[in-house]
N, C-alpha and C. Protein backbone atom coordinates (compact mmCIF):
# COMPACT_ATOMS: atom_id res chain seq x y z
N UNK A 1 18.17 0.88 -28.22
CA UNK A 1 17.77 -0.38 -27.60
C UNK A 1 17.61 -0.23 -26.10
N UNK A 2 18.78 0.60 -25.47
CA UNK A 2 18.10 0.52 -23.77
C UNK A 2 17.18 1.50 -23.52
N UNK A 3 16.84 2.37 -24.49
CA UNK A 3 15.37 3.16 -24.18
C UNK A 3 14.43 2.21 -24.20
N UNK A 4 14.50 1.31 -25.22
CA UNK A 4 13.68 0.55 -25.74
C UNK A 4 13.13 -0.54 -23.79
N UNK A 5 14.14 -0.70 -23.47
CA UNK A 5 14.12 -2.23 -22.61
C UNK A 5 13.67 -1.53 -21.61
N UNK A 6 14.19 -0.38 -21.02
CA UNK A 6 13.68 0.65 -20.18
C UNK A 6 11.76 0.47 -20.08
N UNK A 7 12.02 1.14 -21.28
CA UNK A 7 9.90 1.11 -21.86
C UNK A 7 9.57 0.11 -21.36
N UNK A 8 9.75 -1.21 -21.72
CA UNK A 8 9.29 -2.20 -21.64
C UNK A 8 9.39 -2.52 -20.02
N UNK A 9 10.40 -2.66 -19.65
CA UNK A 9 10.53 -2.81 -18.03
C UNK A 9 9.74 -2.12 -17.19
N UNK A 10 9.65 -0.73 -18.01
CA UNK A 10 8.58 0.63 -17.20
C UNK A 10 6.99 0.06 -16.92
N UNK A 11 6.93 -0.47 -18.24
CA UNK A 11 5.59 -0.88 -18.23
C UNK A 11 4.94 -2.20 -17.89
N UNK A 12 6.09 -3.63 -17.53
CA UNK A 12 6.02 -4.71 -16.86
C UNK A 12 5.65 -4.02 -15.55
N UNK A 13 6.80 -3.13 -14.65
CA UNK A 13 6.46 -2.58 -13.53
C UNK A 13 5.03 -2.47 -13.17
N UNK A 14 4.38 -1.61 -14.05
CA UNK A 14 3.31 -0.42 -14.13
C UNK A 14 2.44 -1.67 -14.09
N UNK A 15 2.52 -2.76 -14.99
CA UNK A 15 1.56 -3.87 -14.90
C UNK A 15 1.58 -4.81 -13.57
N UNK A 16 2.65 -4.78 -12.89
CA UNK A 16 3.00 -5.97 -11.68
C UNK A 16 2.26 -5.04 -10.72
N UNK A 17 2.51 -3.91 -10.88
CA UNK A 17 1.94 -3.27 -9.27
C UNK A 17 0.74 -2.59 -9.42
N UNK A 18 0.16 -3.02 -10.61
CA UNK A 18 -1.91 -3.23 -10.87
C UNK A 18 -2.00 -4.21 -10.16
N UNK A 19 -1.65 -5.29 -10.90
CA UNK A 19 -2.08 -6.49 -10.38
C UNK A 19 -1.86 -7.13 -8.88
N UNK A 20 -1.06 -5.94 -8.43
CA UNK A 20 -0.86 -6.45 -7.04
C UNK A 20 -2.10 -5.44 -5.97
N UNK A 21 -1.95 -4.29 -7.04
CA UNK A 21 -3.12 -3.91 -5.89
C UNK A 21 -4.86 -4.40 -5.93
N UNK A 22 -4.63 -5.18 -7.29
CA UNK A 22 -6.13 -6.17 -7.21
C UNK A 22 -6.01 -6.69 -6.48
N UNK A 23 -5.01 -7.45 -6.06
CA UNK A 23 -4.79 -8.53 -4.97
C UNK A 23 -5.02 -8.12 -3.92
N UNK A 24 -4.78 -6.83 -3.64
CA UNK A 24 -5.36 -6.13 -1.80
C UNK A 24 -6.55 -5.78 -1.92
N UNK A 25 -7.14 -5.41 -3.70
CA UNK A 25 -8.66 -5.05 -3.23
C UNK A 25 -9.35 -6.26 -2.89
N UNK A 26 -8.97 -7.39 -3.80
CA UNK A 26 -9.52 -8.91 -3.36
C UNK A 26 -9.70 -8.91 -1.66
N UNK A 27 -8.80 -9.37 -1.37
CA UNK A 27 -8.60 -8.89 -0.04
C UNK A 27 -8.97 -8.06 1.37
N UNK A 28 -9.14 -7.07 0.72
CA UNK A 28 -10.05 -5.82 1.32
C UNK A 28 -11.68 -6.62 1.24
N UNK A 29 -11.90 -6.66 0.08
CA UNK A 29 -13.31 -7.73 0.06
C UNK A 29 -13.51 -8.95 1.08
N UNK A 30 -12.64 -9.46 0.74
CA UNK A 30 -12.28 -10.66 2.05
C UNK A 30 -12.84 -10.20 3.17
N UNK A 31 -11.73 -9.25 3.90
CA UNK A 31 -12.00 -8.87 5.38
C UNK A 31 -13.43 -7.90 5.61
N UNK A 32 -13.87 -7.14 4.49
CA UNK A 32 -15.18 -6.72 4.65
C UNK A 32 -15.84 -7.37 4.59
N UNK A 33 -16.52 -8.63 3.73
CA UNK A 33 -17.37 -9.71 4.30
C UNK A 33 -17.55 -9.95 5.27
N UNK A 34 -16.46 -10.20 6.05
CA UNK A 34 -16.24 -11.10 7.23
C UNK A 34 -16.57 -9.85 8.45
N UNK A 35 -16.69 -8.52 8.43
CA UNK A 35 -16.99 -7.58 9.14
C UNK A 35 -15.41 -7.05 10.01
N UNK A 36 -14.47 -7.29 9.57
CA UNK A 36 -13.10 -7.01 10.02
C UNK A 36 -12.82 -5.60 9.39
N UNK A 37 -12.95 -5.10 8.37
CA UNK A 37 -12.36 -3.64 7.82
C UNK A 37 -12.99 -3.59 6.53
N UNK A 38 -13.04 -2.20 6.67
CA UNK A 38 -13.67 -1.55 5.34
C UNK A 38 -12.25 -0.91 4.80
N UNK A 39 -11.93 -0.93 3.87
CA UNK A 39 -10.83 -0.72 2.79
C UNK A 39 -11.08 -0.11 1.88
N UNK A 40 -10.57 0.88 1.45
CA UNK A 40 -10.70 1.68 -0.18
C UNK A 40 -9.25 2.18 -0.86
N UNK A 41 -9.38 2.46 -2.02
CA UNK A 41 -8.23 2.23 -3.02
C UNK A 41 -8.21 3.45 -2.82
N UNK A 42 -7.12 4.56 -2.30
CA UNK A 42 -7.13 5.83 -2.90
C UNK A 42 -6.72 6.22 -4.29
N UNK A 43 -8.04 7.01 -4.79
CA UNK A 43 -8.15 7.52 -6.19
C UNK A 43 -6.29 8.45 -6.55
N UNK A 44 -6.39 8.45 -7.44
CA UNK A 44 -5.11 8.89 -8.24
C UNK A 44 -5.91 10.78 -8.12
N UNK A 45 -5.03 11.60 -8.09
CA UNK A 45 -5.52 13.06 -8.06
C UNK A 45 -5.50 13.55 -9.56
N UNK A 46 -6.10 14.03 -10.69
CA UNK A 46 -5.56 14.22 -11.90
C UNK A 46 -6.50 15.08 -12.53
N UNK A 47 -6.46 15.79 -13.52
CA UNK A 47 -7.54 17.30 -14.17
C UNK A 47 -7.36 16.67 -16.21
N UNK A 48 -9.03 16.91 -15.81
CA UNK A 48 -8.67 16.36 -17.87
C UNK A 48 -8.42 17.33 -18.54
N UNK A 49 -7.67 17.05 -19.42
CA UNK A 49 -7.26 18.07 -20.36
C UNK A 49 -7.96 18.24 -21.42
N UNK A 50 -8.17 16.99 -22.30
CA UNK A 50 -9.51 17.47 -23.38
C UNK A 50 -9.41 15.70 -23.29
N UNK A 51 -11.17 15.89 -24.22
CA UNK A 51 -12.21 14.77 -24.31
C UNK A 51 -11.42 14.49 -25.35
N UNK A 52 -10.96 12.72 -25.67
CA UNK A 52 -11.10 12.49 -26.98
C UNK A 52 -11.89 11.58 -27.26
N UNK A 53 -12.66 10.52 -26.75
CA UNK A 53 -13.87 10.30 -27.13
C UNK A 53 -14.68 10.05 -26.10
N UNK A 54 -16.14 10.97 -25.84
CA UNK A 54 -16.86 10.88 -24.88
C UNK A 54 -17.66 9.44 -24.57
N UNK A 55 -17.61 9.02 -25.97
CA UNK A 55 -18.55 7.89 -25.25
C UNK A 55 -18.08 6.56 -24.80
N UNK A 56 -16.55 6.33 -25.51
CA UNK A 56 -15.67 5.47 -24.41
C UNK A 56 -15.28 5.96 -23.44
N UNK A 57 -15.06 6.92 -22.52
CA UNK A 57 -15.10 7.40 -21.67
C UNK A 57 -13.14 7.87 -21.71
N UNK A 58 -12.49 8.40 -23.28
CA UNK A 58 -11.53 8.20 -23.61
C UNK A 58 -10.98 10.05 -22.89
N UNK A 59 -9.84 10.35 -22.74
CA UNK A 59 -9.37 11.48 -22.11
C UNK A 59 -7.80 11.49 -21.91
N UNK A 60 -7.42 12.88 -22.76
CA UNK A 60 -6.05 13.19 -21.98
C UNK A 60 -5.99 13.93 -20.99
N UNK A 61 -5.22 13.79 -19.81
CA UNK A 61 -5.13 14.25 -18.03
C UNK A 61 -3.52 14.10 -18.40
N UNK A 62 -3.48 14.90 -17.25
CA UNK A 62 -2.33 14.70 -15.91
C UNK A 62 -2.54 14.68 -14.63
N UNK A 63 -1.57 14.25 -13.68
CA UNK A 63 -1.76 14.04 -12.75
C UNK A 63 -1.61 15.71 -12.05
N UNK A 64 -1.99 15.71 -11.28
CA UNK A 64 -2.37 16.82 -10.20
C UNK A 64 -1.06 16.92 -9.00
N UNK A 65 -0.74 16.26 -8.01
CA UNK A 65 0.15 15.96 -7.32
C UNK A 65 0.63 14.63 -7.21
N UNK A 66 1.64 14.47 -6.38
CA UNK A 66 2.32 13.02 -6.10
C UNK A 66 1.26 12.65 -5.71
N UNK A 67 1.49 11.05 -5.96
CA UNK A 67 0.43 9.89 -5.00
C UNK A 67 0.28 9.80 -3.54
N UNK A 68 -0.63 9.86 -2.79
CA UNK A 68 -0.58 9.40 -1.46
C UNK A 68 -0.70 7.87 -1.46
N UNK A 69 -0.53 7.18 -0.28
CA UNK A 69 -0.22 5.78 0.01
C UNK A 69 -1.78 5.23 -0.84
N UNK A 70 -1.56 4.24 -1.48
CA UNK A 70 -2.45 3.30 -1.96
C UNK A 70 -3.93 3.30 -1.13
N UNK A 71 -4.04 2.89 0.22
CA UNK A 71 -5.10 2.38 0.55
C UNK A 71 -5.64 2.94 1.85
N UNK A 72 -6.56 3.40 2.26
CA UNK A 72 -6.89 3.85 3.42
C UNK A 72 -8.14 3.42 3.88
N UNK A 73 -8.39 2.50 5.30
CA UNK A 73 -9.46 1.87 6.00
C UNK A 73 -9.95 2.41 7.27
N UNK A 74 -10.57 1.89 7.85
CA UNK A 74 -10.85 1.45 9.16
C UNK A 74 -11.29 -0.09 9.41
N UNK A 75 -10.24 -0.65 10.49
CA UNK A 75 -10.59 -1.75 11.08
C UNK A 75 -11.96 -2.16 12.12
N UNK A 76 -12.44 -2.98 12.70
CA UNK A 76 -13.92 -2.98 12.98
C UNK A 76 -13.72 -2.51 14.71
N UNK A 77 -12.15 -2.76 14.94
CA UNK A 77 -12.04 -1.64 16.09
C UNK A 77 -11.78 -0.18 16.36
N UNK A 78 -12.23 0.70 14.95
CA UNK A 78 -12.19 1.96 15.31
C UNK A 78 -10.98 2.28 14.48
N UNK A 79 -9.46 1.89 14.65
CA UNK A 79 -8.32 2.17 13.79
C UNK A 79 -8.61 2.69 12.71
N UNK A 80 -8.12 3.65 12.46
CA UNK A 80 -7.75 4.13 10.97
C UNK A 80 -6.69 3.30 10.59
N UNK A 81 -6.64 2.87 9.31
CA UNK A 81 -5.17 2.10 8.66
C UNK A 81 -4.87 2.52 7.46
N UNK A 82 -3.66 3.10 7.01
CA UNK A 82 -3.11 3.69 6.09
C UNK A 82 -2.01 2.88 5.71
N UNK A 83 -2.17 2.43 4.12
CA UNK A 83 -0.97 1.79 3.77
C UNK A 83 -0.97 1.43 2.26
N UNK A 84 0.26 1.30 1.87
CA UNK A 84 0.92 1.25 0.31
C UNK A 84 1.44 0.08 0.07
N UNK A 85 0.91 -0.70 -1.22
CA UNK A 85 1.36 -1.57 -2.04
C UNK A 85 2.43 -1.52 -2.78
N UNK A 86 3.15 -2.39 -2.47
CA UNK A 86 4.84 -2.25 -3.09
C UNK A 86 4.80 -3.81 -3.72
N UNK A 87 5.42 -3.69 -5.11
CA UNK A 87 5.56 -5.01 -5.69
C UNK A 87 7.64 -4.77 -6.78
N UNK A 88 7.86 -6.17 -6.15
CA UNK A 88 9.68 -5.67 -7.08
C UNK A 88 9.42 -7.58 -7.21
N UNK A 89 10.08 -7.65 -8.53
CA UNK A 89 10.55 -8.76 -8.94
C UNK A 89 12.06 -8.98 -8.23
N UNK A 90 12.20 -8.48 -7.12
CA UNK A 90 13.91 -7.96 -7.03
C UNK A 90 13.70 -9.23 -5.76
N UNK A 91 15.05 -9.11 -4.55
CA UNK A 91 14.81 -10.02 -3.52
C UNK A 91 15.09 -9.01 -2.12
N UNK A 92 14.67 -7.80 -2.75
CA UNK A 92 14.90 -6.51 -1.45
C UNK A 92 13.54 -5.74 -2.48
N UNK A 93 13.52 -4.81 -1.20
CA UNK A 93 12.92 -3.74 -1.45
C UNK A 93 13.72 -2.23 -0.95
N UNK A 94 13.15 -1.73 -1.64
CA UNK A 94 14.46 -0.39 -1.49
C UNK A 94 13.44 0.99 -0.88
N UNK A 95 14.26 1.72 0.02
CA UNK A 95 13.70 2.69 0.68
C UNK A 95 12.89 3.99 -0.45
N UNK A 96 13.80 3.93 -1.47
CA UNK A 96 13.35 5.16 -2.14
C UNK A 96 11.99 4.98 -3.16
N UNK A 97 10.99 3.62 -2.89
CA UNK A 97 9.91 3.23 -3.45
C UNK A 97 8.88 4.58 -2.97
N UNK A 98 8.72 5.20 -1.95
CA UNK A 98 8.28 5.55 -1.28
C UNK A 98 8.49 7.08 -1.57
N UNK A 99 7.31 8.01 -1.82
CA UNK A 99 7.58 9.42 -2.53
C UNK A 99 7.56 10.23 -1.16
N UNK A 100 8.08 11.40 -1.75
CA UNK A 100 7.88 12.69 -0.54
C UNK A 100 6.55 12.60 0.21
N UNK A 101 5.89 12.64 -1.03
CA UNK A 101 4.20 12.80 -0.54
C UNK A 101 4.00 11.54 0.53
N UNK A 102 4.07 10.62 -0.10
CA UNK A 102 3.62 9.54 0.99
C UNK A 102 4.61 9.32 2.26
N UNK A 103 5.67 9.63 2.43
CA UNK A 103 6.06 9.86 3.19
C UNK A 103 5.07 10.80 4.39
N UNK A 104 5.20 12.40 4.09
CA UNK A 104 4.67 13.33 4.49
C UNK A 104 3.07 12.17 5.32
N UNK A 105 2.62 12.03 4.59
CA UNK A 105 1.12 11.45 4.80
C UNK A 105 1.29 10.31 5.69
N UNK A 106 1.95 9.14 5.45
CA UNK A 106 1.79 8.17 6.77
C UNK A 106 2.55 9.01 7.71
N UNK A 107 2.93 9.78 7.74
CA UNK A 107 3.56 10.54 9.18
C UNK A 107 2.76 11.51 9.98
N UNK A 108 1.69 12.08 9.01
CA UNK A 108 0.45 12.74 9.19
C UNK A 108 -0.69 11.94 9.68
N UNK A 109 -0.92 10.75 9.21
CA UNK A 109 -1.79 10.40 9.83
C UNK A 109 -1.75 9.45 11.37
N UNK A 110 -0.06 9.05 11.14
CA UNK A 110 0.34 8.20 12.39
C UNK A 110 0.28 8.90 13.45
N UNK A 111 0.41 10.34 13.72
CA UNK A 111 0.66 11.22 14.67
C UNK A 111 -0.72 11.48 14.82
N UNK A 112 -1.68 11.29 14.40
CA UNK A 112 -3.46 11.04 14.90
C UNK A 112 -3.40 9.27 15.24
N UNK A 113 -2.42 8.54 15.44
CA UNK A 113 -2.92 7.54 15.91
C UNK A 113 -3.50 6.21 14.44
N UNK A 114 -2.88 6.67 13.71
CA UNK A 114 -3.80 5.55 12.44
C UNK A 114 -2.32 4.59 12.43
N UNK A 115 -2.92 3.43 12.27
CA UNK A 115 -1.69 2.28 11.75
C UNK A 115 -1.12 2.18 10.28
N UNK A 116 -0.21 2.58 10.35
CA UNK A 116 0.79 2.91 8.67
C UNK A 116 1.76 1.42 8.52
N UNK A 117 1.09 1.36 7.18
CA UNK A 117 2.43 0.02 6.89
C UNK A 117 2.43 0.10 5.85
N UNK A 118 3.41 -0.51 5.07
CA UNK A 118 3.34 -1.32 3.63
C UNK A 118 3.49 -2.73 3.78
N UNK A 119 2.51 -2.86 2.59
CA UNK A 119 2.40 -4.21 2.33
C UNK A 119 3.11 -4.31 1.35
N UNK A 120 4.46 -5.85 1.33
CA UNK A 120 5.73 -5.77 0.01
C UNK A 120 4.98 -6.44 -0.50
N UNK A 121 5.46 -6.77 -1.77
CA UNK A 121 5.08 -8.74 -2.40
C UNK A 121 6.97 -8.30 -3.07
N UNK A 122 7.24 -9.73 -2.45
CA UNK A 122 8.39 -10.07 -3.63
C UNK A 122 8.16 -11.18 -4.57
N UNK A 123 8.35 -11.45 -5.56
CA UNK A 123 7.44 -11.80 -7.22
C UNK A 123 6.54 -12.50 -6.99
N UNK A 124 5.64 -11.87 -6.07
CA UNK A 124 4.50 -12.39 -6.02
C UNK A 124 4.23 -13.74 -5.28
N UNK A 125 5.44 -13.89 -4.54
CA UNK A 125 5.77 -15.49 -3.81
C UNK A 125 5.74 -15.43 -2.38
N UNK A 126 6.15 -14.02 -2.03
CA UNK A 126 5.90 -13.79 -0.45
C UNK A 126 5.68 -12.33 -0.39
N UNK A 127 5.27 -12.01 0.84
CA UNK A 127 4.57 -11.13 1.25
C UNK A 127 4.38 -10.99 2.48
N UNK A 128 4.87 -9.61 2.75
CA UNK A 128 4.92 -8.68 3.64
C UNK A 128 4.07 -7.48 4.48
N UNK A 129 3.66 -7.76 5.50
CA UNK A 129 3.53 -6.09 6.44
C UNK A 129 4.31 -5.51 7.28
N UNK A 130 5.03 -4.67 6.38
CA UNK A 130 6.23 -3.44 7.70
C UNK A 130 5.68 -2.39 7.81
N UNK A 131 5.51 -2.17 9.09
CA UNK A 131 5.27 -0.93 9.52
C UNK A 131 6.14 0.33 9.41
N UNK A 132 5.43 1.18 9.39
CA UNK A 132 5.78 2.50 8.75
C UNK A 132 6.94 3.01 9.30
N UNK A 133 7.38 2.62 10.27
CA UNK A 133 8.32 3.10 11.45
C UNK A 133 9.64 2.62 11.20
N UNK A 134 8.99 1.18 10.55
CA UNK A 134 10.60 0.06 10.31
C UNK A 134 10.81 0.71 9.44
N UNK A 135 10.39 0.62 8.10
CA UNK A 135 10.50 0.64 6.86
C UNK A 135 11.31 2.45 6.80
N UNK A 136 10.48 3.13 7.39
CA UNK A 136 11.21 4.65 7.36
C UNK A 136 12.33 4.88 8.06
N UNK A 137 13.02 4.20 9.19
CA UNK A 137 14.12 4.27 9.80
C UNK A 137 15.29 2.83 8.89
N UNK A 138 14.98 2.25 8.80
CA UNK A 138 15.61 0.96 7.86
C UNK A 138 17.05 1.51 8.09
N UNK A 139 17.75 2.39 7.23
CA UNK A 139 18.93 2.98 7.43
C UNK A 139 19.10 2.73 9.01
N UNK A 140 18.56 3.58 9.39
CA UNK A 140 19.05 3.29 11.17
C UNK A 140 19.16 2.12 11.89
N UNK A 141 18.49 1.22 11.11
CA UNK A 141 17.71 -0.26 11.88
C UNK A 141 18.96 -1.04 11.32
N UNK A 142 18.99 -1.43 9.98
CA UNK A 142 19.48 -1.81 9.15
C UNK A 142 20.79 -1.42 8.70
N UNK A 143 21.51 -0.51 8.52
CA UNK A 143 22.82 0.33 8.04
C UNK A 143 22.66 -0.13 6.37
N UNK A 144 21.66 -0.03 5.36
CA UNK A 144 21.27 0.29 4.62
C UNK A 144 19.79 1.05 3.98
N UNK A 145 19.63 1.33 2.92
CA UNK A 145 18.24 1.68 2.31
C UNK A 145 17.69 0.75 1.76
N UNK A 146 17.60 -0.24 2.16
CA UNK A 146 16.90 -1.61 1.53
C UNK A 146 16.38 -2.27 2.48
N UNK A 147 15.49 -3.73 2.38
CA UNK A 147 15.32 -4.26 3.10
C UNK A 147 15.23 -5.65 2.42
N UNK A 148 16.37 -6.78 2.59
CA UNK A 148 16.35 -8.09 1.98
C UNK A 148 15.00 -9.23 2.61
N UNK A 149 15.30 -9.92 2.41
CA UNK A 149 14.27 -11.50 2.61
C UNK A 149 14.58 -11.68 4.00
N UNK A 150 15.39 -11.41 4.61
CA UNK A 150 15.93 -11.68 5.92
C UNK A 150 15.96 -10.84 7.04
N UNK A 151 15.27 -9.90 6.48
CA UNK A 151 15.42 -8.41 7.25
C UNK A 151 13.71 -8.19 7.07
N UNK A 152 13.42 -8.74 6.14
CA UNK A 152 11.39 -8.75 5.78
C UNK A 152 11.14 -10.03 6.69
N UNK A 153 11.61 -10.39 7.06
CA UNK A 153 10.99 -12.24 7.52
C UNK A 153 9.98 -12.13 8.73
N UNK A 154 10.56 -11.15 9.71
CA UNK A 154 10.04 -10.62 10.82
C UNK A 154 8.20 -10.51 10.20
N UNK A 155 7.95 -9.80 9.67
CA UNK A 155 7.00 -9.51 8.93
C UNK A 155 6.11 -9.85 7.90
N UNK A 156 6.43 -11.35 7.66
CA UNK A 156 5.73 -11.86 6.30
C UNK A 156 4.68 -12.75 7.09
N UNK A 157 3.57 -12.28 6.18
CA UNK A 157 1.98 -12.36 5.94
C UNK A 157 2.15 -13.76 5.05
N UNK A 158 0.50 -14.38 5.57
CA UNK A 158 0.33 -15.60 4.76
C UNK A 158 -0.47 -14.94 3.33
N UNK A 159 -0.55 -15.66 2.37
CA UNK A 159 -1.10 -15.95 0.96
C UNK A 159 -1.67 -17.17 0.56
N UNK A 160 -3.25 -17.25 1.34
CA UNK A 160 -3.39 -18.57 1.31
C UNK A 160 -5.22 -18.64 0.67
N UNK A 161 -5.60 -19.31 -0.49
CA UNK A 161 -6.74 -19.51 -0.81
C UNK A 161 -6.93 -17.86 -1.76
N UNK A 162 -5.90 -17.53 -2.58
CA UNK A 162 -5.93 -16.44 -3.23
C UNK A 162 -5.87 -15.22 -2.63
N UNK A 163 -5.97 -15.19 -1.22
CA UNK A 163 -5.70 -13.93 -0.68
C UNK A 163 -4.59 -13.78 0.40
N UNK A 164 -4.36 -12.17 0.35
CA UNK A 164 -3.06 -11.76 0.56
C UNK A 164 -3.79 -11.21 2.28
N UNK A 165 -3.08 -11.89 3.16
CA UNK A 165 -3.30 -11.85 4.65
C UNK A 165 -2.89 -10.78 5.50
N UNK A 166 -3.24 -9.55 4.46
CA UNK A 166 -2.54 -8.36 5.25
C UNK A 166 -2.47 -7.48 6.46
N UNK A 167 -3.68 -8.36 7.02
CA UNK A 167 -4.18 -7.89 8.14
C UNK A 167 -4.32 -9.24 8.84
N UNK A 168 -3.81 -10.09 9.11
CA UNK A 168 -3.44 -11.37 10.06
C UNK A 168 -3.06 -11.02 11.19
N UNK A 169 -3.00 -10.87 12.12
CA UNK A 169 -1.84 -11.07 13.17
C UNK A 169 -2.23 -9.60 13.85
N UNK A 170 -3.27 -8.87 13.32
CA UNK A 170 -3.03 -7.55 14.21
C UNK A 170 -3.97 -7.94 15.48
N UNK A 171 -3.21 -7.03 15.98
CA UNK A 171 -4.03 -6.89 17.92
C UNK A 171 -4.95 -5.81 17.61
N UNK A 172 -6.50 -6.17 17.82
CA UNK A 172 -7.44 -5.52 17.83
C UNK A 172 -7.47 -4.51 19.37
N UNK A 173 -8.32 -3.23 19.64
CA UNK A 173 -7.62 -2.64 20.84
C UNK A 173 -9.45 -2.85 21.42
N UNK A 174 -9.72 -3.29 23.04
CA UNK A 174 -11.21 -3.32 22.90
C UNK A 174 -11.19 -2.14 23.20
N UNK A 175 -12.79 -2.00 23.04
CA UNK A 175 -13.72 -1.04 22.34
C UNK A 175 -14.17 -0.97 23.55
N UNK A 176 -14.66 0.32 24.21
CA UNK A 176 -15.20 0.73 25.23
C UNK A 176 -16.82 1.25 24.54
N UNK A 177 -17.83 0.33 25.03
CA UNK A 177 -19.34 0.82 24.07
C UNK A 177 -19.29 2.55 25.39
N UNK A 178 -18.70 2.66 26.32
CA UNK A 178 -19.22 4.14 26.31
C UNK A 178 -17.82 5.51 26.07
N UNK A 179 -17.10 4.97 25.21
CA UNK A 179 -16.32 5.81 24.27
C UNK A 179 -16.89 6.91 24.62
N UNK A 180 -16.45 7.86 24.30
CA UNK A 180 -16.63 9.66 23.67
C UNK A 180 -16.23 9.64 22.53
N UNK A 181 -16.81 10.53 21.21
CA UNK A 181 -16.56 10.41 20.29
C UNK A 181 -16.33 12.52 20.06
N UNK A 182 -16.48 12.56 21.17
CA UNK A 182 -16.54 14.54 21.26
C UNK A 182 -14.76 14.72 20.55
N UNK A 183 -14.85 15.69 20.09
CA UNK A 183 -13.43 16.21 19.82
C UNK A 183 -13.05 17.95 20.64
């Protein structure tokens, strides 16, 4: 029976944090209309193993390596933005959501200057942007590996007219039209 509830819990999970990253592609749509950021879902890395039916487009795979962070943009000021969808029915979020890999990677790309955050949802009722900095020091900040409702507050994003406001509140940096773009 607790294998059993396990399964089931595994796969409520697996379903809450689809549906939450529809909610950022919604979203992502949002702010690309509007000419604010172009947004894309990073693809899952994975090698097929064999066809089992070609013309549903049916296949056994595995995955290839850990996941990198969910989503990677540019804002309409030039920013690169790197960041991961986190969804817990819980009333914290916990440090160890967050894999080696993605770790490694928002630290890789922050040190070129790109803006790293996660975006939380707690059950889907509020919602969060912490930056990569909070969220990875938390222990230090915090004197735990979590982060409660009260410790997220600093940081909660509106959810208003079906979309998730994940990009509200940022300071755009101006744009110099005679930039260098030389490396």
């Amino acid at each position: 029976m607790d294998t059993y509830k396990r399964s089931i819990r595994g796969l409520q999970s697996r379903s809450n944090g689809e549906h939450f990253e529809g909610m950022i592609l919604a979203a992502s749509r949002f702010y690309e209309e509007r000419g604010i950021a172009a947004v894309d879902k990073t693809p899952e890395a994975f090698k097929v193993l064999k066809a089992m039916d070609r013309n549903r487009g049916q296949f056994i795979c595995c995955f290839t390596k850990q996941a990198q962070p969910d989503f990677k943009g540019i804002l309409m000021d030039s920013t690169m933005i790197l960041f991961d969808a986190k969804h817990t029915d819980k009333d914290k979020i916990s440090r160890d959501v967050v894999t080696a890999e993605q770790q490694a990677c928002f630290e890789r790309y922050m040190k070129l200057g790109a803006m790293c955050f996660l975006v939380v949802s707690l059950e889907f009722k509020e919602f969060y942007r912490v930056p990569w900095v909070v969220f990875r020091d938390m222990k230090k900040i915090y004197g735990h590996k979590y982060m409660n409702r009260e410790e997220l507050e600093p940081y909660r994003i509106k959810y208003s007219n079906g979309v998730v406001k994940y990009l509200d509140g940022i300071v755009l940096r101006e744009r110099n039209e005679d930039e260098s773009t030389e490396v």
